[in-house]
Protein backbone atom coordinates (compact mmCIF):
# COMPACT_ATOMS: atom_id res chain seq x y z
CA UNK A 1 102.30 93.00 134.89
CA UNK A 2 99.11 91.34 134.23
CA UNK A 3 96.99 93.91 134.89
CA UNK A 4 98.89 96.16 132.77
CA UNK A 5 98.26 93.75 129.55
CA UNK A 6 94.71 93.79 130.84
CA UNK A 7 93.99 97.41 131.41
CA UNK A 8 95.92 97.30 127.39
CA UNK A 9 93.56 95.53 126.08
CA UNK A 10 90.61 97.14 127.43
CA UNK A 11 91.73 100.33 126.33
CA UNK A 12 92.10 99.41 122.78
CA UNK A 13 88.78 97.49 123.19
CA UNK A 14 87.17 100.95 124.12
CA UNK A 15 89.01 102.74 120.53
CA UNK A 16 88.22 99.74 118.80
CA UNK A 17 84.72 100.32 118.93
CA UNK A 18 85.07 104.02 118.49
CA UNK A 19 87.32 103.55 115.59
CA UNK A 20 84.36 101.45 113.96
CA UNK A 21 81.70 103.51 115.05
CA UNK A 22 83.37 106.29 113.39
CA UNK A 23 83.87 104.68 110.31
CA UNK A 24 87.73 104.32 110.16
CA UNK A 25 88.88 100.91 108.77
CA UNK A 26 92.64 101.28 109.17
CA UNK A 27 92.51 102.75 112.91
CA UNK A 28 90.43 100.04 113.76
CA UNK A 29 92.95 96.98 112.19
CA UNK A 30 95.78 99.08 113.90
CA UNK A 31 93.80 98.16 117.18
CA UNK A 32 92.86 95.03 116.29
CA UNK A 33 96.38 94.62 115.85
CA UNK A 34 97.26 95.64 119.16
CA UNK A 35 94.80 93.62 121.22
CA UNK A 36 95.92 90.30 119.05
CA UNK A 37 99.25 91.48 120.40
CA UNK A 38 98.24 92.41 123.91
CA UNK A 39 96.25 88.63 124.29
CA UNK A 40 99.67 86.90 123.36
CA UNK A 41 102.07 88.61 125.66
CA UNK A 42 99.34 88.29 128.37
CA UNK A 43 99.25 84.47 127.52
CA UNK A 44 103.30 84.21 127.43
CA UNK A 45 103.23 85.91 130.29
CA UNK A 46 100.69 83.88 132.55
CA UNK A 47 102.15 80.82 131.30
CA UNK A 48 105.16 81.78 132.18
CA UNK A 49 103.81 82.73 135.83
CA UNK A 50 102.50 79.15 136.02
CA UNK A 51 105.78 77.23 135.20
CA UNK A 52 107.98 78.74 137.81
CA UNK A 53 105.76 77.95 140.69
């Protein structure tokens, strides 16, 4: 499940930069967006992971 957040954020890392590069403000908050998301589920979910061990 990790992995998955991971690959999620990488992949919005890579159309981050394109949106930018591009010149495209609001695609580039919308992804923004998405990774802020992305890094808190990963972090709910890794803490999570380490609690039930």
């Amino acid at each position: 499940m990790r992995s998955m957040y991971l690959l999620g954020m990488g992949l919005n890392a890579l159309a981050l930069v394109y949106a930018v590069s591009d010149g495209s403000p609001l695609f580039a908050v919308t992804f923004g967006l998405v990774i802020a998301y992305l890094g808190v589920r990963y972090w709910m979910v890794s803490s999570g992971d380490d609690t039930e061990r």
